[in-house]
PDB file of N, CA and C in Angstrom:
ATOM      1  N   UNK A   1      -7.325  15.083 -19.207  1.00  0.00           N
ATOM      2  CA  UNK A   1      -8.624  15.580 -19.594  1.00  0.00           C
ATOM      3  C   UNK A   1      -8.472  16.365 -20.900  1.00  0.00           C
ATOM      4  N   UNK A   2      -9.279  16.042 -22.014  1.00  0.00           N
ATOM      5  CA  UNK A   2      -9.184  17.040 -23.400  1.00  0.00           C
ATOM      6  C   UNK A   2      -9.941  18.123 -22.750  1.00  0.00           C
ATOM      7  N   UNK A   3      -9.708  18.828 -23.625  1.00  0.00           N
ATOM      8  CA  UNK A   3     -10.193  20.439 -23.624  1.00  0.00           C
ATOM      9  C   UNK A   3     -11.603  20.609 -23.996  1.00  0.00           C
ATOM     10  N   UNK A   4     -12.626  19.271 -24.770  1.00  0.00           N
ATOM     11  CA  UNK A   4     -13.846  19.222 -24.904  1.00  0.00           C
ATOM     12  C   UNK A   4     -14.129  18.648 -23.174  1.00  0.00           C
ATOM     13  N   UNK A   5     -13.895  17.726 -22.743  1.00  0.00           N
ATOM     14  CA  UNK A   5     -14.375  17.249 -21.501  1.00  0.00           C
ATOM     15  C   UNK A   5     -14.113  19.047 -20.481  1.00  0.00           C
ATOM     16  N   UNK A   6     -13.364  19.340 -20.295  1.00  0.00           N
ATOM     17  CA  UNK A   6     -12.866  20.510 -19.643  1.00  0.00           C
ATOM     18  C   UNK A   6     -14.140  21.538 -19.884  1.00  0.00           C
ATOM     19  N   UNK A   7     -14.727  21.627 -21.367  1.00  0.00           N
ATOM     20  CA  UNK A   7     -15.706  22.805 -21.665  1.00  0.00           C
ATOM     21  C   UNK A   7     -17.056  22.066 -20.988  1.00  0.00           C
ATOM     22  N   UNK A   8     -17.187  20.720 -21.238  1.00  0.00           N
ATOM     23  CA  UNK A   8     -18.465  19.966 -20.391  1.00  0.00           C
ATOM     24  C   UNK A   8     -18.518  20.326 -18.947  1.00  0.00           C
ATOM     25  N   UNK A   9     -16.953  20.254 -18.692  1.00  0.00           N
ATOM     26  CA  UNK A   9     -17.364  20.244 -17.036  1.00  0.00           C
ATOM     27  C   UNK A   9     -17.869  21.757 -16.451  1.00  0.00           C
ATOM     28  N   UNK A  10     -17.464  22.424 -17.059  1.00  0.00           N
ATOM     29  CA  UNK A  10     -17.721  24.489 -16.521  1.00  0.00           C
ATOM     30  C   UNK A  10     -19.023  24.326 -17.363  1.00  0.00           C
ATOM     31  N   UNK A  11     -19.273  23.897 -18.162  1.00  0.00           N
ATOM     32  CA  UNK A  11     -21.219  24.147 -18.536  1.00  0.00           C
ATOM     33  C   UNK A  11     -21.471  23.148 -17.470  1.00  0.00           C
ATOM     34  N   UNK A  12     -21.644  22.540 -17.613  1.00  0.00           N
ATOM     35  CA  UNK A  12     -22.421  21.407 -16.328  1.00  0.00           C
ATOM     36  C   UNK A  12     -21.978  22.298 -15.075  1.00  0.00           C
ATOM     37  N   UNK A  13     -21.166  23.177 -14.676  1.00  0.00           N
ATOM     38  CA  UNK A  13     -20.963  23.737 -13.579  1.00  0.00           C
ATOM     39  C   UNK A  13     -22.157  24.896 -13.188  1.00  0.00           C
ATOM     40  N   UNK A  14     -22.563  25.379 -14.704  1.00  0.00           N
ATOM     41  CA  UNK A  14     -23.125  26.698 -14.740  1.00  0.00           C
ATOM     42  C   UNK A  14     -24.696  26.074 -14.473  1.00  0.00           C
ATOM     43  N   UNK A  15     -25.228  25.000 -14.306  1.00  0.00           N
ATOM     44  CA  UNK A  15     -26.487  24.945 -14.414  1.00  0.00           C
ATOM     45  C   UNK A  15     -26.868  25.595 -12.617  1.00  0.00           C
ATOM     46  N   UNK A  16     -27.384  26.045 -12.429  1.00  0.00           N
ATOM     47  CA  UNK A  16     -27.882  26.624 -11.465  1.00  0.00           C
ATOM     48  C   UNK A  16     -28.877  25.050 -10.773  1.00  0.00           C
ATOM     49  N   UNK A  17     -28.667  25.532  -9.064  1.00  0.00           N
ATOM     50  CA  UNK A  17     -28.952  24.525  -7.765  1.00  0.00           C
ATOM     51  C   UNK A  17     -30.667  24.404  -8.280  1.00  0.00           C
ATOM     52  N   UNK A  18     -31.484  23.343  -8.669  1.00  0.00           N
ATOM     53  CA  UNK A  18     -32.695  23.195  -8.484  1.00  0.00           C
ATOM     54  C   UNK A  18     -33.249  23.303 -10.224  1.00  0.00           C
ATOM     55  N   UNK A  19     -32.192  23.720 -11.303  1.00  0.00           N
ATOM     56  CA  UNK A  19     -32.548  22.942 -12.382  1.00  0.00           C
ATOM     57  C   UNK A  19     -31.595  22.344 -12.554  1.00  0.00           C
ATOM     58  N   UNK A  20     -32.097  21.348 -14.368  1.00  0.00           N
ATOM     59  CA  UNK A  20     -31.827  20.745 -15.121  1.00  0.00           C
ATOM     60  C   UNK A  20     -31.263  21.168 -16.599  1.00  0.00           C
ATOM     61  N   UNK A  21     -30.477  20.683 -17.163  1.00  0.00           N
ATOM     62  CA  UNK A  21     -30.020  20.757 -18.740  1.00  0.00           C
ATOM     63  C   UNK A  21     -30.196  19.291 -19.179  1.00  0.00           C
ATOM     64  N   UNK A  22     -30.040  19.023 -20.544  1.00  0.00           N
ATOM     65  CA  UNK A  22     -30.293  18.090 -21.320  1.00  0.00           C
ATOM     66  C   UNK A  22     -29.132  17.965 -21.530  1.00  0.00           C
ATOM     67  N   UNK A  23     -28.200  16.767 -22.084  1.00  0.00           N
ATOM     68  CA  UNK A  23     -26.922  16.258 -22.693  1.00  0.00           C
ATOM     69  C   UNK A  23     -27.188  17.121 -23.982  1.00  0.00           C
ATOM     70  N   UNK A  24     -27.989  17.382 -24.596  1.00  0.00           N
ATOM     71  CA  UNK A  24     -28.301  18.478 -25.986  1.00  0.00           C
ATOM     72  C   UNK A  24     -27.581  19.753 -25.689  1.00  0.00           C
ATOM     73  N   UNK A  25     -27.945  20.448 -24.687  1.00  0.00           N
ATOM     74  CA  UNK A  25     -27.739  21.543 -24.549  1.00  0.00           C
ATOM     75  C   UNK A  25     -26.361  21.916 -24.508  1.00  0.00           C
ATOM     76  N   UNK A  26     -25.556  21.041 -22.986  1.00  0.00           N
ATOM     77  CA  UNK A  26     -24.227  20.708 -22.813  1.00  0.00           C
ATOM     78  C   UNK A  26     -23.320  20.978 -23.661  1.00  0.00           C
ATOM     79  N   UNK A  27     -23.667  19.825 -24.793  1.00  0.00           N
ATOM     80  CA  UNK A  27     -22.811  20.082 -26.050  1.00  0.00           C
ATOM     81  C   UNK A  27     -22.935  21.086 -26.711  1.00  0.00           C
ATOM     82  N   UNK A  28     -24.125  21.861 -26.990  1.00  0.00           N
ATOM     83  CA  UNK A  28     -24.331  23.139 -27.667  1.00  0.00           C
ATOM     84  C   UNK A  28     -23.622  23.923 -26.915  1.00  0.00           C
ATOM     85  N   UNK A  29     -23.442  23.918 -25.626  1.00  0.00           N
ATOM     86  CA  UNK A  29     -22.719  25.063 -24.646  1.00  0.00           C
ATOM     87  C   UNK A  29     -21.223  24.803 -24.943  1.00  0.00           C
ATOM     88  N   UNK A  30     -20.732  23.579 -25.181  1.00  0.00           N
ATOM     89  CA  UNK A  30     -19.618  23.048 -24.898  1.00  0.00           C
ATOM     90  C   UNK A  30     -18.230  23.009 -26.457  1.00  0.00           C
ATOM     91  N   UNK A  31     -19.669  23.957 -27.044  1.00  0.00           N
ATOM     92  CA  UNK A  31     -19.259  24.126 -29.055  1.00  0.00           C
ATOM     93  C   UNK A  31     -19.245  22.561 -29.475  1.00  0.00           C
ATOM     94  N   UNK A  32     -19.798  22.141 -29.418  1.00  0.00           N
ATOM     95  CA  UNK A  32     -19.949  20.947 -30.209  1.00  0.00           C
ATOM     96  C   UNK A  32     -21.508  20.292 -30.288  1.00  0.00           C
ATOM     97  N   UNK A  33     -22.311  20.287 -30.842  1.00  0.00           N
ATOM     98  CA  UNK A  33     -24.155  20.354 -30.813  1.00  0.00           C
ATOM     99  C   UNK A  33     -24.110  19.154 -31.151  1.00  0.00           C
ATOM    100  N   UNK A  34     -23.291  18.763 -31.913  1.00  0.00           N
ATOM    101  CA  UNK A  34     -23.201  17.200 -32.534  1.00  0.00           C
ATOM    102  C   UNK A  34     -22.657  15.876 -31.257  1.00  0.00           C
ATOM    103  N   UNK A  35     -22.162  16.278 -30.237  1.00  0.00           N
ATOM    104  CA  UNK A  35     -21.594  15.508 -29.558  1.00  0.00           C
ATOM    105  C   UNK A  35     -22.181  15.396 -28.321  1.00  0.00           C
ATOM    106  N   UNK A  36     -23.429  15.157 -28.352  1.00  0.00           N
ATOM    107  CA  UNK A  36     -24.473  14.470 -27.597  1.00  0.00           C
ATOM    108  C   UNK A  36     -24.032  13.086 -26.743  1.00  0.00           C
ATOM    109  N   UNK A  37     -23.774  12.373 -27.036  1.00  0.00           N
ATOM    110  CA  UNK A  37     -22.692  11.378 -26.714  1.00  0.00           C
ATOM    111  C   UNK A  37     -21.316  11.489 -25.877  1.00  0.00           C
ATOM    112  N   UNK A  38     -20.460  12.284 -26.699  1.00  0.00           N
ATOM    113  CA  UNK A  38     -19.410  12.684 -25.813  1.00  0.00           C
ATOM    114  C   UNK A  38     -19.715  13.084 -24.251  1.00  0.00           C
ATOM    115  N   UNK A  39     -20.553  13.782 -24.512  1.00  0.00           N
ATOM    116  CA  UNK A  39     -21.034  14.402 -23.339  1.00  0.00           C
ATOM    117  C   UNK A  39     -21.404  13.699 -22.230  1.00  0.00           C
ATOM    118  N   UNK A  40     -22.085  12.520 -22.429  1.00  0.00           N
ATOM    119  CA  UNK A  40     -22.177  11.641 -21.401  1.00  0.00           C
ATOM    120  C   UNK A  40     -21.236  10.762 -21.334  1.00  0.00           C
ATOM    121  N   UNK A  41     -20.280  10.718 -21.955  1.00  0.00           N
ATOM    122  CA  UNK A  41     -19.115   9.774 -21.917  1.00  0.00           C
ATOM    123  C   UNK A  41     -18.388  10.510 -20.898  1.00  0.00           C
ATOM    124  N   UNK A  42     -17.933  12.071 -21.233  1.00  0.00           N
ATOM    125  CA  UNK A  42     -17.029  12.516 -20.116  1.00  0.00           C
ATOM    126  C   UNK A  42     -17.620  13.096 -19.011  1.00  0.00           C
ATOM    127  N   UNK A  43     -19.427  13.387 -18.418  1.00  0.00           N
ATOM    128  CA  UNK A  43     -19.401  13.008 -17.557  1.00  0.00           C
ATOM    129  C   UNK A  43     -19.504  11.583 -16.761  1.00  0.00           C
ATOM    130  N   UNK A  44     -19.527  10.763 -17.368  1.00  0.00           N
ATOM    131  CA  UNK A  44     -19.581   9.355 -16.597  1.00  0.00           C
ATOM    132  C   UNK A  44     -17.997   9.278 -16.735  1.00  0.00           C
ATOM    133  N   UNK A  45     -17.063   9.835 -17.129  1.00  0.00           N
ATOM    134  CA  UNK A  45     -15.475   9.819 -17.024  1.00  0.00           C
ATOM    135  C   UNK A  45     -15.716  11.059 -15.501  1.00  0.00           C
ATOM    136  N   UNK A  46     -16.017  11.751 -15.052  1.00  0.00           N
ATOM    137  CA  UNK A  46     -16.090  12.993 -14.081  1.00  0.00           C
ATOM    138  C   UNK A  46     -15.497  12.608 -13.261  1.00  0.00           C
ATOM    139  N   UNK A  47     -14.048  13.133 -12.849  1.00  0.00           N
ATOM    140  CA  UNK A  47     -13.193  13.046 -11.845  1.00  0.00           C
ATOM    141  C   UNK A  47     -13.498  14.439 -10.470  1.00  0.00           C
ATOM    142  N   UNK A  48     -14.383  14.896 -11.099  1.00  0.00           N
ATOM    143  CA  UNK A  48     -14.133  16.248 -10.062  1.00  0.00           C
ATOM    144  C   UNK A  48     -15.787  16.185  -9.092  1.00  0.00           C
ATOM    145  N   UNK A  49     -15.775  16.214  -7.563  1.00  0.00           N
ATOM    146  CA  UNK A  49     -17.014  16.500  -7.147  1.00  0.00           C
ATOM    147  C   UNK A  49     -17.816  17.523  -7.095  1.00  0.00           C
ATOM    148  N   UNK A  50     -17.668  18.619  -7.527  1.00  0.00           N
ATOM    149  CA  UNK A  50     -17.891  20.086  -7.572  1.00  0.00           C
ATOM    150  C   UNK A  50     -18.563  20.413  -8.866  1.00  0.00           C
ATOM    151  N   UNK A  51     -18.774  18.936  -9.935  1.00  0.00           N
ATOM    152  CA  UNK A  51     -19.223  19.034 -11.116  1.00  0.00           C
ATOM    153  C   UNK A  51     -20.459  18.761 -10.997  1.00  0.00           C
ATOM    154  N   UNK A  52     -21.829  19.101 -10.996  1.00  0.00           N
ATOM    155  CA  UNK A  52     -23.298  18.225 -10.789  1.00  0.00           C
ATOM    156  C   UNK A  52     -23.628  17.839 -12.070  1.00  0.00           C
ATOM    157  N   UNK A  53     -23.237  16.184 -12.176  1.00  0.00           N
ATOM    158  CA  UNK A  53     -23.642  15.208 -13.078  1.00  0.00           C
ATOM    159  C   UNK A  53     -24.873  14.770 -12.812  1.00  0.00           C
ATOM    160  N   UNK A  54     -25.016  15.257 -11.853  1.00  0.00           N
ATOM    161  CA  UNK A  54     -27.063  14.168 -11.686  1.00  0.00           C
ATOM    162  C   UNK A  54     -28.086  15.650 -12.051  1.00  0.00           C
ATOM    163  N   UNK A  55     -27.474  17.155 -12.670  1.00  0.00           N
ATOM    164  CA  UNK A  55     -28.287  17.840 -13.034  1.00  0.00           C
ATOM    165  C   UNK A  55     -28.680  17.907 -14.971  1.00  0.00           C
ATOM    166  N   UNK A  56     -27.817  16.916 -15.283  1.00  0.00           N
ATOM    167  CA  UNK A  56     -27.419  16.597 -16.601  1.00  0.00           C
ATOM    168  C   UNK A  56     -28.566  15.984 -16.975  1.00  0.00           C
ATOM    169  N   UNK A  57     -29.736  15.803 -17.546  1.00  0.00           N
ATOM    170  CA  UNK A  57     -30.861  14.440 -18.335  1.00  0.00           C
ATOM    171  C   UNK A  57     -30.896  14.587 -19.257  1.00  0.00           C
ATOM    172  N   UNK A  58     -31.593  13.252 -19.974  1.00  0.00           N
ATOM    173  CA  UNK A  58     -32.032  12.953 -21.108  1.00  0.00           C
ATOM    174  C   UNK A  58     -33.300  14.328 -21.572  1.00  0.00           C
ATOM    175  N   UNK A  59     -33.170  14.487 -23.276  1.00  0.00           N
ATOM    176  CA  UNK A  59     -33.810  14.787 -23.861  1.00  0.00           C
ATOM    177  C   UNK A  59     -34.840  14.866 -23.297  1.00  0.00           C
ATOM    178  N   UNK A  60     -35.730  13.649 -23.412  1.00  0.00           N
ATOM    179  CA  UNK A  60     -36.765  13.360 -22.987  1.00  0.00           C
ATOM    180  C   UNK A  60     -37.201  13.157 -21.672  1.00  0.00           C
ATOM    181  N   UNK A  61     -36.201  13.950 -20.830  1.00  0.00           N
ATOM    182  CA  UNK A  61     -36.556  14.343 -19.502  1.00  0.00           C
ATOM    183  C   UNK A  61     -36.054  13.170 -18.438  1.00  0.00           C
ATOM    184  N   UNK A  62     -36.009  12.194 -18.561  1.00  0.00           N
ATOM    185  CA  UNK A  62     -35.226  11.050 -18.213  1.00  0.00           C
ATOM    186  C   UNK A  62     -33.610  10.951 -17.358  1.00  0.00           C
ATOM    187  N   UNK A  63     -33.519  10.517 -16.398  1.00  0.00           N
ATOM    188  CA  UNK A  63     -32.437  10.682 -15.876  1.00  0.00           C
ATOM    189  C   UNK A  63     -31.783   9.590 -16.916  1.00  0.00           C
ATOM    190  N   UNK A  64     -30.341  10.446 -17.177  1.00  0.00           N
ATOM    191  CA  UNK A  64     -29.051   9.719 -17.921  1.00  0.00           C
ATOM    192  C   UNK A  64     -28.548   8.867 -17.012  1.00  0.00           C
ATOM    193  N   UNK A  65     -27.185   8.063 -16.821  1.00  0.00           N
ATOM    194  CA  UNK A  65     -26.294   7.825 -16.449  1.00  0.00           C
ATOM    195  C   UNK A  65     -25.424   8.668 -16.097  1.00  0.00           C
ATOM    196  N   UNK A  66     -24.703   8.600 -14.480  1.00  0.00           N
ATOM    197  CA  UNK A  66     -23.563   9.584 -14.482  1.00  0.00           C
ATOM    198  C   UNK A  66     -22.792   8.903 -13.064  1.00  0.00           C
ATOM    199  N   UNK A  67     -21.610   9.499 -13.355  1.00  0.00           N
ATOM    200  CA  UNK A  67     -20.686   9.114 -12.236  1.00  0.00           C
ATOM    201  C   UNK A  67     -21.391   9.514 -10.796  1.00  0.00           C
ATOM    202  N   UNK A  68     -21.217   8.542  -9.718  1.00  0.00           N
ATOM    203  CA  UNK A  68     -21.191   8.678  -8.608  1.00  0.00           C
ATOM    204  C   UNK A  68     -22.732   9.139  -8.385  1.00  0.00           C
TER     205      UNK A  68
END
């Protein structure tokens, strides 16, 4: 795991039970604002269950793609 996927997974950890974040945000949390992309690359890479990838959406409010 790089050390950018590693910062995705503890922000995606921090979203609190009953909301949502945007893949935008993620990366802004994750120091990288530009890597919108990455972001859904390494959670659809997400080896860990304790990570909530289905609290992750699109911009436009839209469920993304995500592991499991």
């Amino acid at each position: 795991m790089t050390e950018f996927q590693a910062r995705v997974y503890q922000a995606t950890k921090r979203i609190p039970k009953g909301r949502v974040a945007s893949y935008r945000t993620i990366a802004k949390v994750a120091g990288k604002p530009a890597a919108i992309r990455a972001v859904g690359n390494a959670l659809h890479k997400n080896p860990h269950k304790n990570v909530p990838c289905h609290r992750v959406i699109r911009s436009d409010g839209l469920v993304g793609g995500f592991a499991r």
